[in-house]
PDB file of N, CA and C in Angstrom:
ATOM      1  N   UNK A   1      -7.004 -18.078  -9.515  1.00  0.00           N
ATOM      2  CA  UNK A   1      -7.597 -18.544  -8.291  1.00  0.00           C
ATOM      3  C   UNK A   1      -6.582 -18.409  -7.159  1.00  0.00           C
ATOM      4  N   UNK A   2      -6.988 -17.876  -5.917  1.00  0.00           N
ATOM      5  CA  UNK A   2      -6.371 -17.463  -5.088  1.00  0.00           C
ATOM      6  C   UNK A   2      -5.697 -19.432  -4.124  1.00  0.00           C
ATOM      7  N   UNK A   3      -4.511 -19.410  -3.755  1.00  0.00           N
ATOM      8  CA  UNK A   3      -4.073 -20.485  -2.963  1.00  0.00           C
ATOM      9  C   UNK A   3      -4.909 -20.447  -1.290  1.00  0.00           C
ATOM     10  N   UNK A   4      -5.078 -21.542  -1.465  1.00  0.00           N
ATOM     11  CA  UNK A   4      -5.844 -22.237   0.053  1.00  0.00           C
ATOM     12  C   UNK A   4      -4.776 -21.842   0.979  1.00  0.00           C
ATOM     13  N   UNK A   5      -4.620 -21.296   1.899  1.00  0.00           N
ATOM     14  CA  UNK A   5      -4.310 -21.341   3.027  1.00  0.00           C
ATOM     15  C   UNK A   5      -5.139 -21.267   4.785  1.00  0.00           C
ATOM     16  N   UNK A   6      -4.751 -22.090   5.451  1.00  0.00           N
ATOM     17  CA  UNK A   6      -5.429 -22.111   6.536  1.00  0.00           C
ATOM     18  C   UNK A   6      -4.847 -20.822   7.345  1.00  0.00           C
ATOM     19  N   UNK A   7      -6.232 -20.966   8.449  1.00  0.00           N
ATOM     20  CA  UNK A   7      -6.047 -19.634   8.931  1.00  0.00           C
ATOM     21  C   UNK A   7      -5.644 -19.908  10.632  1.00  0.00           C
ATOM     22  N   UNK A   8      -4.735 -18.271  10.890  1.00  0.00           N
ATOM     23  CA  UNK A   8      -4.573 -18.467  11.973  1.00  0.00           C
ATOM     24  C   UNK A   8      -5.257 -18.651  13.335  1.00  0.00           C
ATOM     25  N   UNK A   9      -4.404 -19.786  13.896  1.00  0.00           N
ATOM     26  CA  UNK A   9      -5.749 -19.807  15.504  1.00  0.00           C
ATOM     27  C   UNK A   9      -5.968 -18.497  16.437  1.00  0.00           C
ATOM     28  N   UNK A  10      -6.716 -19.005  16.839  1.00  0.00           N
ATOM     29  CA  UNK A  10      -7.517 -17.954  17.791  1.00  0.00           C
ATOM     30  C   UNK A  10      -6.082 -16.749  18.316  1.00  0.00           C
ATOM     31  N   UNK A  11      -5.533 -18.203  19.140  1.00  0.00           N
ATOM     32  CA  UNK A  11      -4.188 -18.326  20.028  1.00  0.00           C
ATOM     33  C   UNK A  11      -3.110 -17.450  19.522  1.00  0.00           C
ATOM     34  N   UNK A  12      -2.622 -17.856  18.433  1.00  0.00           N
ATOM     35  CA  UNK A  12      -1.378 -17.320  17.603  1.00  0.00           C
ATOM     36  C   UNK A  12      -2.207 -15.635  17.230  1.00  0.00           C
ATOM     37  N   UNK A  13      -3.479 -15.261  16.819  1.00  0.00           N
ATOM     38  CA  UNK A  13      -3.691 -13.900  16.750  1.00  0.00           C
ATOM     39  C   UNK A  13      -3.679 -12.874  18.268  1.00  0.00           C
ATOM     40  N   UNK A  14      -3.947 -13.726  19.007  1.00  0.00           N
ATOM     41  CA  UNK A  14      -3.593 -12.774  20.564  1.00  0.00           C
ATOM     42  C   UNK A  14      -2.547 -12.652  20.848  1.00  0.00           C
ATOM     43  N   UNK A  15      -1.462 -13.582  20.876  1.00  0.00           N
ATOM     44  CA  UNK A  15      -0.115 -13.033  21.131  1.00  0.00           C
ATOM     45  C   UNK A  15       0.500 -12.590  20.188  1.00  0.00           C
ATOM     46  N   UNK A  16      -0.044 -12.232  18.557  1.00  0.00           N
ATOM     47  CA  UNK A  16       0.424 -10.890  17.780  1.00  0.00           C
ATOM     48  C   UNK A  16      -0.014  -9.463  18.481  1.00  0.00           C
ATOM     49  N   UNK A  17      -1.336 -10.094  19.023  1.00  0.00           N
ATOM     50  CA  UNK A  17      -1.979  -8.380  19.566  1.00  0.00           C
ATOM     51  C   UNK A  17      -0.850  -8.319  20.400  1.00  0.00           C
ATOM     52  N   UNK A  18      -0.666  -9.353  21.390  1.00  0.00           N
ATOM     53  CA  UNK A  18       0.262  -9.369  22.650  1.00  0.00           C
ATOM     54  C   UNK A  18       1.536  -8.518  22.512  1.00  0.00           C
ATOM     55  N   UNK A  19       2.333  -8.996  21.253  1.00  0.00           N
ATOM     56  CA  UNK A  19       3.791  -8.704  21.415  1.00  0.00           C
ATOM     57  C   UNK A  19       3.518  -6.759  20.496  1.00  0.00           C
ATOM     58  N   UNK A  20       2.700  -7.020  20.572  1.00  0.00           N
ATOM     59  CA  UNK A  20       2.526  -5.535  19.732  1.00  0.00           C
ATOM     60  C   UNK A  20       2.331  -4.421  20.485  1.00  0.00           C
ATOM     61  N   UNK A  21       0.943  -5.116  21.501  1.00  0.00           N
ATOM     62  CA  UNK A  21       1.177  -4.052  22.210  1.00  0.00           C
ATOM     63  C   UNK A  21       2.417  -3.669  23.416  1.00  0.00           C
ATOM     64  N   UNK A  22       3.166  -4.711  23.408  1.00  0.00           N
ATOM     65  CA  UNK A  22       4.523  -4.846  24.498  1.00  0.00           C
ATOM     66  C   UNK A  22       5.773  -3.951  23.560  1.00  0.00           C
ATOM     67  N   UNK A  23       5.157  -3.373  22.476  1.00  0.00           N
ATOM     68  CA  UNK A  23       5.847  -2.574  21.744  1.00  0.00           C
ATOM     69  C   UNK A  23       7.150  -3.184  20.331  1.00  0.00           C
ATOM     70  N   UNK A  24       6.489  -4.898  20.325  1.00  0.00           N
ATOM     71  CA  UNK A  24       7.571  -5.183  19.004  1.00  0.00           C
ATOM     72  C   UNK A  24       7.020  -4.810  17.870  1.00  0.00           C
ATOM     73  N   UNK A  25       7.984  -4.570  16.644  1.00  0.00           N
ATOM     74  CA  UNK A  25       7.550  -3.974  15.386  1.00  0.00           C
ATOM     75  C   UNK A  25       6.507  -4.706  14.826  1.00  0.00           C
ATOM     76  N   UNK A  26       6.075  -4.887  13.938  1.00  0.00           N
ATOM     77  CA  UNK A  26       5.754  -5.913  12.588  1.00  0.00           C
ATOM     78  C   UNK A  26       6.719  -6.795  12.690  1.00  0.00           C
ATOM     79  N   UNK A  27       7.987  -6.710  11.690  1.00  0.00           N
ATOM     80  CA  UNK A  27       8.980  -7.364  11.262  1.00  0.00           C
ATOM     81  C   UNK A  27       9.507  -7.862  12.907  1.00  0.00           C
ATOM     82  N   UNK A  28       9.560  -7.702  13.967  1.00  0.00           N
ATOM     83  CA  UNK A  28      10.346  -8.339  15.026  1.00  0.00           C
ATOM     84  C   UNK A  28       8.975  -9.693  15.045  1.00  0.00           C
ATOM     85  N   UNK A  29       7.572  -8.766  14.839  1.00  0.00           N
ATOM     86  CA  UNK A  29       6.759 -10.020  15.235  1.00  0.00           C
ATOM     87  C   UNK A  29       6.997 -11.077  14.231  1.00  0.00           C
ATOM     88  N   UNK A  30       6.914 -10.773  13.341  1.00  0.00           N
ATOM     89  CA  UNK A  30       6.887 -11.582  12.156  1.00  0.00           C
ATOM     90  C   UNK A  30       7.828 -12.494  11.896  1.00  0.00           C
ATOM     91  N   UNK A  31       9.406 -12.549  12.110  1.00  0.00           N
ATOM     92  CA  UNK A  31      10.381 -13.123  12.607  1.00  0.00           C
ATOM     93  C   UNK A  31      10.713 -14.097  13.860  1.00  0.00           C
ATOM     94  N   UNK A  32       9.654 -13.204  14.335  1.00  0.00           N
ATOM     95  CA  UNK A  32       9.847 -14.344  15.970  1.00  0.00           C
ATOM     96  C   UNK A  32       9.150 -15.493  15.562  1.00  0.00           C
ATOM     97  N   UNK A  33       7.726 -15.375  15.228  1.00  0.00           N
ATOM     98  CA  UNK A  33       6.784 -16.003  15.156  1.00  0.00           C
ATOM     99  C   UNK A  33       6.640 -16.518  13.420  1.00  0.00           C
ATOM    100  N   UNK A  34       7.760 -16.704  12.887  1.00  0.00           N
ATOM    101  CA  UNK A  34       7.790 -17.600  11.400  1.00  0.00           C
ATOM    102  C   UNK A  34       6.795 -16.804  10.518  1.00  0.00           C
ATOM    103  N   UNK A  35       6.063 -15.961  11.013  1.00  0.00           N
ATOM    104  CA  UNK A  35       5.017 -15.465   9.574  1.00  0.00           C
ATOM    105  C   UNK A  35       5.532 -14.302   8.915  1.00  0.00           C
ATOM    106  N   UNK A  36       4.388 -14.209   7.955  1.00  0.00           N
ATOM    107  CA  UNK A  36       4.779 -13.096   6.749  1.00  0.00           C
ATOM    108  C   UNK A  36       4.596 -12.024   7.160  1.00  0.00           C
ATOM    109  N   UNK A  37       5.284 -10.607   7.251  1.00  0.00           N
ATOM    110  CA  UNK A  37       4.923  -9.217   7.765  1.00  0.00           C
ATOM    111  C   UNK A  37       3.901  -9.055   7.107  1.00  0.00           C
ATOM    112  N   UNK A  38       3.474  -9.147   6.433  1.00  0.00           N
ATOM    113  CA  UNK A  38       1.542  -8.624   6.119  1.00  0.00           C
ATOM    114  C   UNK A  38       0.627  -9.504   7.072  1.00  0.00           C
ATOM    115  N   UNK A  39       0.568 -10.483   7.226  1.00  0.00           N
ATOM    116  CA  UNK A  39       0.139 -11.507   7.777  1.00  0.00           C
ATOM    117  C   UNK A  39      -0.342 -10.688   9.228  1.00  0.00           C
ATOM    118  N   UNK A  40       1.008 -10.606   9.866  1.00  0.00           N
ATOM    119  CA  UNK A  40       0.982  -9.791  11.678  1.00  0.00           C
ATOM    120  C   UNK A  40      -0.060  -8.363  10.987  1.00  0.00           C
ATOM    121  N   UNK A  41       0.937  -7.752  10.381  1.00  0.00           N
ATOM    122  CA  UNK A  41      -0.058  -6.242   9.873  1.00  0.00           C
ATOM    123  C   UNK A  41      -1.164  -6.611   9.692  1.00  0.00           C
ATOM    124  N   UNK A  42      -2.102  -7.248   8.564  1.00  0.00           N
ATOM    125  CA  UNK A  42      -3.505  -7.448   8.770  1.00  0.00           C
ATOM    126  C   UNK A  42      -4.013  -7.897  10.045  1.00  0.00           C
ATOM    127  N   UNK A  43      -3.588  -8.870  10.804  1.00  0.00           N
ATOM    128  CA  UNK A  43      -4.057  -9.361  12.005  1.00  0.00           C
ATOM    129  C   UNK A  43      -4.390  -8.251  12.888  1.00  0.00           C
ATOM    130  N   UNK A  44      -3.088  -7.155  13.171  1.00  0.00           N
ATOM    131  CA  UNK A  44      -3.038  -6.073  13.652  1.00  0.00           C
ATOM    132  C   UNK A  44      -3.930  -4.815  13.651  1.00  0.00           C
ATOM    133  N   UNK A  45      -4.242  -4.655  11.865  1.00  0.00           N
ATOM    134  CA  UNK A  45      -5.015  -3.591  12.155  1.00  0.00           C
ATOM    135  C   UNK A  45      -6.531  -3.894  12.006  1.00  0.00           C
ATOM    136  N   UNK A  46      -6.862  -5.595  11.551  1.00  0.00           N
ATOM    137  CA  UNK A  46      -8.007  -6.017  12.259  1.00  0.00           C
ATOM    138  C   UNK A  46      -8.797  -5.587  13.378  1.00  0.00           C
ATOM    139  N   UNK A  47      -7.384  -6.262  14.044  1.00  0.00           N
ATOM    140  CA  UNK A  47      -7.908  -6.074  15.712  1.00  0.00           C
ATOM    141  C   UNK A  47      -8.170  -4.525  16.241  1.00  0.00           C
ATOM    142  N   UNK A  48      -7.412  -3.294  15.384  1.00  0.00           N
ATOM    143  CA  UNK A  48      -7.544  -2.481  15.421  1.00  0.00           C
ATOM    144  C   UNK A  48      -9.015  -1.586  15.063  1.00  0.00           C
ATOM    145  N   UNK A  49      -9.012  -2.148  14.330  1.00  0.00           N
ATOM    146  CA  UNK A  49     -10.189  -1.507  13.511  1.00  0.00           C
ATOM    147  C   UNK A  49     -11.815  -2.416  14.346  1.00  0.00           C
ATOM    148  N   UNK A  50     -11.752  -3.484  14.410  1.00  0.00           N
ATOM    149  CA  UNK A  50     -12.881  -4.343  15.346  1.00  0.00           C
ATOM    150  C   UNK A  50     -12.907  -4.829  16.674  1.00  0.00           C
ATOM    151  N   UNK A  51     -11.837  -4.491  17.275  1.00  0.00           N
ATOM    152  CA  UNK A  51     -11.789  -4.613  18.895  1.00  0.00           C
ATOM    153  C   UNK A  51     -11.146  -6.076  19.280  1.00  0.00           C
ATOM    154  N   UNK A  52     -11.586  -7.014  17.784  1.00  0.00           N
ATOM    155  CA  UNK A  52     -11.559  -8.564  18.294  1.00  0.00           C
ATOM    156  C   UNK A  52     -10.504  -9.345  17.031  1.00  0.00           C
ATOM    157  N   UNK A  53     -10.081 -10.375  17.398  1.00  0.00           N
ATOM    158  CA  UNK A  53      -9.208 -11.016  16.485  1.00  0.00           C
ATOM    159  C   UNK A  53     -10.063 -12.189  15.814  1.00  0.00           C
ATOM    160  N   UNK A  54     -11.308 -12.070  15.981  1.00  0.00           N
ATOM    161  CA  UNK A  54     -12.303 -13.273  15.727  1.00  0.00           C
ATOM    162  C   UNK A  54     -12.357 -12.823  13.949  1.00  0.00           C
ATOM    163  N   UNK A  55     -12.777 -14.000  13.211  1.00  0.00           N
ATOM    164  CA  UNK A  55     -13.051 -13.941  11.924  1.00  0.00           C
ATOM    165  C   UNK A  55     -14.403 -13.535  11.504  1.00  0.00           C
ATOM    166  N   UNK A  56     -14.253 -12.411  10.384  1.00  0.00           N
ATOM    167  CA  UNK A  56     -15.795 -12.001  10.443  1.00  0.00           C
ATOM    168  C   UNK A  56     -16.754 -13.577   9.570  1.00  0.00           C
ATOM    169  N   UNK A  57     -17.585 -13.481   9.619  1.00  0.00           N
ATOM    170  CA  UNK A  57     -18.509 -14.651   9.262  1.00  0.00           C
ATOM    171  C   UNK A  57     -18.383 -14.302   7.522  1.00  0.00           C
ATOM    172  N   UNK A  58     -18.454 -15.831   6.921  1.00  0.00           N
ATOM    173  CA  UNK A  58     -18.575 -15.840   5.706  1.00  0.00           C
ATOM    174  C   UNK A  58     -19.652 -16.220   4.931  1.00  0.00           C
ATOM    175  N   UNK A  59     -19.804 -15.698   3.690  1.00  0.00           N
ATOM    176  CA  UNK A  59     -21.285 -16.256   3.156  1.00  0.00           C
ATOM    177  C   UNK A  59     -20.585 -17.840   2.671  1.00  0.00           C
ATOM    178  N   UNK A  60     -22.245 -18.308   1.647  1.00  0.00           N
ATOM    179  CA  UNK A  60     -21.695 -19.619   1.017  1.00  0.00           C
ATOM    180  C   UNK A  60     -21.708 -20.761   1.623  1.00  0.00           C
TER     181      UNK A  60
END
């Protein structure tokens, strides 16, 4: 079974888009901002791939 973790706010996923597109790496974001380099990367190519940092809807 996968561990519960809460998810990031709205807030904290725009200023990953933010510092990304201002040209910091992954790892600079990820360091600045205490999270895991996959963490920024998924957020990243989310936003990439759907325009928006919003969470897609879940069943259940």
């Amino acid at each position: 079974m996968a561990p519960h973790v809460k998810e990031l706010s709205e807030d904290l996923k725009k200023i990953i888009v933010a510092l990304h597109k201002d040209g910091l790496s992954y790892k600079k974001i990820a360091k600045t901002l205490k999270l895991s380099c996959s963490t920024v990367a998924k957020t990243i190519q989310r936003f990439n791939s759907t325009g928006t940092t919003q969470n897609r809807p879940r069943h259940g």
